[in-house]
Protein backbone atom coordinates (compact mmCIF):
# COMPACT_ATOMS: atom_id res chain seq x y z
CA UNK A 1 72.27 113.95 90.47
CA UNK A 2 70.97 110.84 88.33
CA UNK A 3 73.91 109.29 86.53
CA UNK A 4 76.14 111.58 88.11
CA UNK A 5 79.95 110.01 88.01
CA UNK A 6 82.18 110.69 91.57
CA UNK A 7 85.29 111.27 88.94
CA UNK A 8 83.06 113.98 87.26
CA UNK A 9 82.67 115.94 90.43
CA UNK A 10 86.09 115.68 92.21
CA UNK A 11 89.89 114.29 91.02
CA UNK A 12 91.37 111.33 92.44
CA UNK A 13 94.35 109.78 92.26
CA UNK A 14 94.80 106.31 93.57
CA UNK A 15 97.95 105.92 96.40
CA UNK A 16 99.44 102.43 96.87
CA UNK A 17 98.52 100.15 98.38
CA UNK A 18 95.19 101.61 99.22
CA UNK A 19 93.73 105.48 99.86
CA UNK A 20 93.91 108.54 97.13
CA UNK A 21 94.98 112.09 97.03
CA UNK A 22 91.83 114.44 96.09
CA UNK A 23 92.71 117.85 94.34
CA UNK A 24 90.19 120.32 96.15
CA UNK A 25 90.81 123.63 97.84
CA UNK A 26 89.36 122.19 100.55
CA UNK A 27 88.76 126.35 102.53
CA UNK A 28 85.93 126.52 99.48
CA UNK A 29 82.63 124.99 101.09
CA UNK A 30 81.13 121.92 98.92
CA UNK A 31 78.12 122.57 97.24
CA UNK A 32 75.59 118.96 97.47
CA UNK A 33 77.01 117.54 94.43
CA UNK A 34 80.87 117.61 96.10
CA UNK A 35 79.75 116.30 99.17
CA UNK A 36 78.14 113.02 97.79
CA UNK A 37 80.97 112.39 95.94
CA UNK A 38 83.50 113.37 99.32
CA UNK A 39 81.72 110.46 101.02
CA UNK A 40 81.66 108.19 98.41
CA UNK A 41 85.66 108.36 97.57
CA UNK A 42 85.56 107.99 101.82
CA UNK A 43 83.82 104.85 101.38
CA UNK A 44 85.58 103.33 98.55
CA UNK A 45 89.30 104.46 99.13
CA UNK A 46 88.96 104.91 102.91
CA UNK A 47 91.40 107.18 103.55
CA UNK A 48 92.06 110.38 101.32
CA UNK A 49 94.61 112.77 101.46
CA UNK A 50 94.46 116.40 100.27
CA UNK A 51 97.69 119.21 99.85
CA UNK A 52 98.16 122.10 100.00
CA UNK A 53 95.62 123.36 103.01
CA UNK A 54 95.31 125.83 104.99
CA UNK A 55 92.37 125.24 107.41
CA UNK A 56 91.07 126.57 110.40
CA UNK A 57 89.71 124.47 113.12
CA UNK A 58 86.28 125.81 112.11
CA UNK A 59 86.94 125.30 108.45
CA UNK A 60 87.78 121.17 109.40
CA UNK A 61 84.79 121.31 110.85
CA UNK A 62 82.85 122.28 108.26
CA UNK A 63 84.42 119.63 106.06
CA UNK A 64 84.59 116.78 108.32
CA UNK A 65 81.16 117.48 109.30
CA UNK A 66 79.77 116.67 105.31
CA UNK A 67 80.75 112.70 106.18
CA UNK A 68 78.99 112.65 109.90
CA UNK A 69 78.49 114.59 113.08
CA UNK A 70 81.69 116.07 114.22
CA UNK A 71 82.84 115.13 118.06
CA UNK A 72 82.56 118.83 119.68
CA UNK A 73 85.84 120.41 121.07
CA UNK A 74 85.04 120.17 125.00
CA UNK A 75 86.82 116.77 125.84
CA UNK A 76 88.98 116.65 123.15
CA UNK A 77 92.05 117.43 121.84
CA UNK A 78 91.88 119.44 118.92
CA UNK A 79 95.77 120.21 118.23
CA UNK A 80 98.52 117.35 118.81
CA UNK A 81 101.80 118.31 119.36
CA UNK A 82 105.23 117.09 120.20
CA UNK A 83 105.82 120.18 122.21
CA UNK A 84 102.43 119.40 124.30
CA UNK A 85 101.07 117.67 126.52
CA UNK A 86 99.92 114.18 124.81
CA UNK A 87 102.79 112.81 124.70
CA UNK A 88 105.41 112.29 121.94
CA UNK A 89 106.22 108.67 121.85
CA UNK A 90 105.70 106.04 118.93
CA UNK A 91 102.42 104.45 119.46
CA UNK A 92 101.73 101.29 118.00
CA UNK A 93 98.72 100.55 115.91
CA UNK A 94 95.25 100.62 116.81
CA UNK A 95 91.87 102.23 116.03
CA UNK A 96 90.79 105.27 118.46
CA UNK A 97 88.66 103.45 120.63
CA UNK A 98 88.06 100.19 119.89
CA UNK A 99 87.76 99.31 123.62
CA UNK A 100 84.29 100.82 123.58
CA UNK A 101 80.90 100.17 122.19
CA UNK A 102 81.34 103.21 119.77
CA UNK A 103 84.61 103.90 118.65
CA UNK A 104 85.40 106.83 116.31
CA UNK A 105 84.22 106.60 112.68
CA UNK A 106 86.58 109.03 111.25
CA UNK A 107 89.35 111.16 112.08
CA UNK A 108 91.05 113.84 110.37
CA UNK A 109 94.64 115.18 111.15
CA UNK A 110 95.85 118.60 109.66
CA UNK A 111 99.68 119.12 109.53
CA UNK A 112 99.70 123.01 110.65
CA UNK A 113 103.76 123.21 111.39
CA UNK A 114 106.27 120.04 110.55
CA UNK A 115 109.30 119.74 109.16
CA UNK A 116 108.20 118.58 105.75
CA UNK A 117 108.91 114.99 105.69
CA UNK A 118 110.31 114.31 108.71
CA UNK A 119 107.48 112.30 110.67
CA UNK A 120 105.21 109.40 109.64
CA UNK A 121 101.57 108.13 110.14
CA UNK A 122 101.01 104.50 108.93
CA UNK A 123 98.02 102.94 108.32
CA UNK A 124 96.75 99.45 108.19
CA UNK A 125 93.63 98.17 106.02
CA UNK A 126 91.16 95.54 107.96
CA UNK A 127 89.26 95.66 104.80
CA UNK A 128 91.99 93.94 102.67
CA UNK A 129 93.26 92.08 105.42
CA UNK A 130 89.96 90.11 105.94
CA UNK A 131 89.97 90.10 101.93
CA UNK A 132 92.98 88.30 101.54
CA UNK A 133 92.67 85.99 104.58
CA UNK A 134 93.93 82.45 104.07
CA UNK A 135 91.50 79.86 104.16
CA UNK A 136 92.94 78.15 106.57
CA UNK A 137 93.43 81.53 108.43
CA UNK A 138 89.74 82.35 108.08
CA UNK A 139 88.43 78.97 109.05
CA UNK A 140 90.45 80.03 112.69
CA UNK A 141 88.85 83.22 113.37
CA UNK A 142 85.51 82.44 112.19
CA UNK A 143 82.92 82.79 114.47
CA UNK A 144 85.61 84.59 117.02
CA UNK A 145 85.57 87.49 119.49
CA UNK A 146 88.10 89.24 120.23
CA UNK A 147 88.56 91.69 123.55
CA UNK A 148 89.86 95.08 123.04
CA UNK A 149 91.29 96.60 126.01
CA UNK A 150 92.68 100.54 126.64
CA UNK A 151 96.47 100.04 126.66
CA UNK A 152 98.26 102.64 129.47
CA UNK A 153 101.29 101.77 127.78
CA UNK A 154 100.81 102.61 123.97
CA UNK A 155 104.44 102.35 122.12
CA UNK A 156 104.48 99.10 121.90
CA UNK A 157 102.10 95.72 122.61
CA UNK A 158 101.90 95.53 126.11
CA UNK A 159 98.11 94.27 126.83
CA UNK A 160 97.89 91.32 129.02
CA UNK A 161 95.47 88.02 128.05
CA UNK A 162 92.89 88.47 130.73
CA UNK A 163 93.32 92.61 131.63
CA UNK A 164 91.42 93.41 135.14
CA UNK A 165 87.91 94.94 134.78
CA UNK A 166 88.30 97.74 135.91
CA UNK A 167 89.86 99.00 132.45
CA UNK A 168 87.51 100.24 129.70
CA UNK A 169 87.41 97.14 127.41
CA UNK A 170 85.17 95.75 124.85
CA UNK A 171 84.31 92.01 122.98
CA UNK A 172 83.12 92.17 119.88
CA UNK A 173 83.31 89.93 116.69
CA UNK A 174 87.17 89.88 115.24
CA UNK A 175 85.91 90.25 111.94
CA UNK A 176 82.83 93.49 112.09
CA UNK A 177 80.97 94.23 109.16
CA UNK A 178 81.42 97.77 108.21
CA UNK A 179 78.57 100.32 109.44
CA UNK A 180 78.16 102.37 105.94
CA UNK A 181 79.41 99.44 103.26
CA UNK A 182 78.76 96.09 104.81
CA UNK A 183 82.29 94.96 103.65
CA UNK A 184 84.19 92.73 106.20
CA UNK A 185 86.72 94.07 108.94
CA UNK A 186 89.58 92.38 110.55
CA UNK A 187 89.55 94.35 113.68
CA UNK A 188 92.22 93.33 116.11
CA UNK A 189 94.86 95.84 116.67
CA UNK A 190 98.53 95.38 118.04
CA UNK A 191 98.01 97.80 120.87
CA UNK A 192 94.53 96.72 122.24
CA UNK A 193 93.57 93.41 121.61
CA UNK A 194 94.38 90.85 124.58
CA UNK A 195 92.80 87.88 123.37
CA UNK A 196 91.01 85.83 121.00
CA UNK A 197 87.92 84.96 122.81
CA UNK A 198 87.53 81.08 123.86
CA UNK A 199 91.15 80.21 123.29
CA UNK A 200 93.80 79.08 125.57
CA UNK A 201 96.34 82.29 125.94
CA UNK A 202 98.98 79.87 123.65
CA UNK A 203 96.34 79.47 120.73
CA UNK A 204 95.35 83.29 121.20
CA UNK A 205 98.71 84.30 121.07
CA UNK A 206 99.67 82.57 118.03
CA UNK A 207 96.28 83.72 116.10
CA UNK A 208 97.32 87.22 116.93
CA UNK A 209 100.50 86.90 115.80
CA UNK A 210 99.13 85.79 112.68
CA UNK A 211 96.40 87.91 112.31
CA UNK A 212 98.81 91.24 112.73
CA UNK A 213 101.73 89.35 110.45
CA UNK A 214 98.71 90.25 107.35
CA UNK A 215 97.58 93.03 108.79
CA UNK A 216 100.55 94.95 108.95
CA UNK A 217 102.34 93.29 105.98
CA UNK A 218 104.43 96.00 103.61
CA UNK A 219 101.71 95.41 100.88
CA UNK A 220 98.91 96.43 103.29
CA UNK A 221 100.41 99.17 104.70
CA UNK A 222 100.12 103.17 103.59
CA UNK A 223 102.80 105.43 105.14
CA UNK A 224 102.05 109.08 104.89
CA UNK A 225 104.82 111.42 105.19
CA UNK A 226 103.52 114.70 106.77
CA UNK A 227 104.02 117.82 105.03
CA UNK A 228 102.95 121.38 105.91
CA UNK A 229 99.45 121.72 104.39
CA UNK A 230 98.37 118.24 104.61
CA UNK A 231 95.28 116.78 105.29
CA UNK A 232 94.34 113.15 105.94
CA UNK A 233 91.13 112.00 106.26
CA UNK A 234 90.53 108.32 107.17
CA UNK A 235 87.98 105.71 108.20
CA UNK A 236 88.55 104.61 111.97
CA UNK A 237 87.06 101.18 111.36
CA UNK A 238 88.34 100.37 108.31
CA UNK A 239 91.99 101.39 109.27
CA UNK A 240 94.21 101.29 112.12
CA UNK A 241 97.28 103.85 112.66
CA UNK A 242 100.40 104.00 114.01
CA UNK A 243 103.18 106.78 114.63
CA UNK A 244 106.87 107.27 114.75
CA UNK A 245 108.74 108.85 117.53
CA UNK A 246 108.40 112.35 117.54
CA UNK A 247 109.62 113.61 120.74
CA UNK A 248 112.76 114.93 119.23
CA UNK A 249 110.48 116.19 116.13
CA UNK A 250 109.89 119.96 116.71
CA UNK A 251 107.36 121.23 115.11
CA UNK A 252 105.21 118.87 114.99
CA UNK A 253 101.76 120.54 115.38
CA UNK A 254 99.01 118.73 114.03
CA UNK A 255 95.24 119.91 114.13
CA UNK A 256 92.30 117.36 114.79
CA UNK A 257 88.94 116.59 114.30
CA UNK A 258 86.91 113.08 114.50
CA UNK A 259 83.26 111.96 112.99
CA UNK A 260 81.83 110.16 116.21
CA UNK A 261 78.20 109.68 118.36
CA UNK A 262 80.18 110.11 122.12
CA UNK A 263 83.47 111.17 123.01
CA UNK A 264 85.99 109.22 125.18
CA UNK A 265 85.25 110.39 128.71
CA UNK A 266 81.24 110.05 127.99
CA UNK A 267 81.87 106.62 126.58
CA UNK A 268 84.13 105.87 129.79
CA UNK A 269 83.15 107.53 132.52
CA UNK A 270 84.80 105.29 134.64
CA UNK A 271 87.88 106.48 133.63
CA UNK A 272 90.50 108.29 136.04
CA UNK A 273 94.16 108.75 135.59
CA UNK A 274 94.23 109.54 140.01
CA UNK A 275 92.83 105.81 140.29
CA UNK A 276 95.52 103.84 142.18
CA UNK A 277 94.55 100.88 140.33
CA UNK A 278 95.23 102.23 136.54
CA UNK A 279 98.23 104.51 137.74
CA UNK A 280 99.89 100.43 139.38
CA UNK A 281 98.62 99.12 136.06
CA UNK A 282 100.13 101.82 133.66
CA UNK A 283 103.38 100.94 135.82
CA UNK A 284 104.17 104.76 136.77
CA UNK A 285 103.62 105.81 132.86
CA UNK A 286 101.68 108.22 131.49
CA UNK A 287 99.22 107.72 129.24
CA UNK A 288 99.48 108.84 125.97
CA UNK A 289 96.88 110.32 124.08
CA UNK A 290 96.11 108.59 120.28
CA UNK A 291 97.00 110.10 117.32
């Protein structure tokens, strides 16, 4: 494929501010050409969106599984509904998680039965955010860690500054190269980082504040409208997401399938919903599954 051009091989047009729609019958398997360019418009638009679909859960597999090892189904929840049982409140933005040592790399949603429309997914860049970071702004987080913590309460920011340990959490670097491109990440989210790492909770607080005032800025912020047949495809690192209230939404069936190494309950085994400890933490609420 010397010389070969991704524009040749598959159609792309640009969204704004960031992401592109790809015309592709995506229920037609890729032959190696296709899927070189699939992960290169992955990389360079990181998130794409495709129309018109009509997939099986098999058939996602297939295609999801040309960008990385697909997450198998025991585990997981392959269909997301407001009629089920993950819950059908907004949840605020984050990246699936980003309280672990692996968090996803790429998720997929497939809009099976909506009300064309009617919903949204929005999605943040941490690309373009560290991009167009003001110096001043930089020169702050530089060098910083931030602590990403699992949030029992997910529709809005509820996270405390020092969460107890006995919660899945995870410090890491607020700005993470990314894995495939190298590119810089600004990766604190609104619904699981607690702290800047090394400040007082005042100077963390205010950082945030400012951090997620550019991250989730109008001109770095894609809303997708779902409509029956859609597929979005998105990097998990690059992006964070956030939904609307669908509880009164009906349907609102959405099919899913993630790129990742480990799945949530291997990554935290730990984990258990009967623990006294997280159900007085959560406050009595249940948890609600990410979208």
């Amino acid at each position: 494929m010397r010389g070969w051009r991704v524009a040749d091989i598959l159609e792309a047009r640009p969204l704004a501010p960031f992401g592109a729609v790809v015309e592709r019958d995506l229920s037609v398997p890729f032959d190696e050409a296709e899927q070189a360019a699939f992960k290169a418009l992955v990389a360079r638009h990181k998130l794409l969106v495709f129309r018109n679909q009509r997939l099986s859960e098999d058939a996602q597999v297939r295609v999801m599984g040309y960008l990385g090892d697909v997450l198998g189904a025991l585990g997981e929840y392959r269909t997301i509904s407001s009629d089920g049982n993950l819950g059908g409140g907004p949840l605020a933005y984050h990246s699936d998680l980003s309280f672990t040592a692996e968090p996803f790399k790429l998720l997929s949603l497939h809009a099976l039965a909506v009300n064309d429309g009617q919903s949204w997914t929005r999605f943040a860049n941490g690309v373009d955010a560290a991009r167009r970071l003001p110096a001043q702004l930089a020169a702050r987080i530089a060098g910083r860690d931030a602590l990403a913590v699992i949030s029992l309460i997910q529709s809005h920011r509820s996270v405390v500054f020092d969460p107890p340990a006995f919660l899945p959490q995870q410090l890491r670097p607020a700005i993470i190269p990314h894995p495939v491109t190298g590119e810089p990440i600004l990766y604190v989210t609104e619904m699981q980082t607690a702290r800047i790492d090394g400040l007082d909770q005042p100077e963390s607080d205010a950082l945030l504040d400012a951090l997620f005032a550019l991250l989730y800025a109008p001109g770095n912020v894609y809303e997708h409208r779902w409509h029956n047949g859609d597929i979005v495809i998105w990097d998990n690192l690059a992006l964070q997401h956030a939904r609307c209230d669908v509880r009164e939404m009906r349907p609102r069936t959405l099919q899913r399938v993630a790129v990742a190494d480990k799945s949530f309950f291997e990554l935290c085994p730990q984990f258990d919903l009967t623990d006294p400890r997280i159900a007085a933490w959560g406050k009595g609420d249940a948890l609600e599954a990410a979208e």
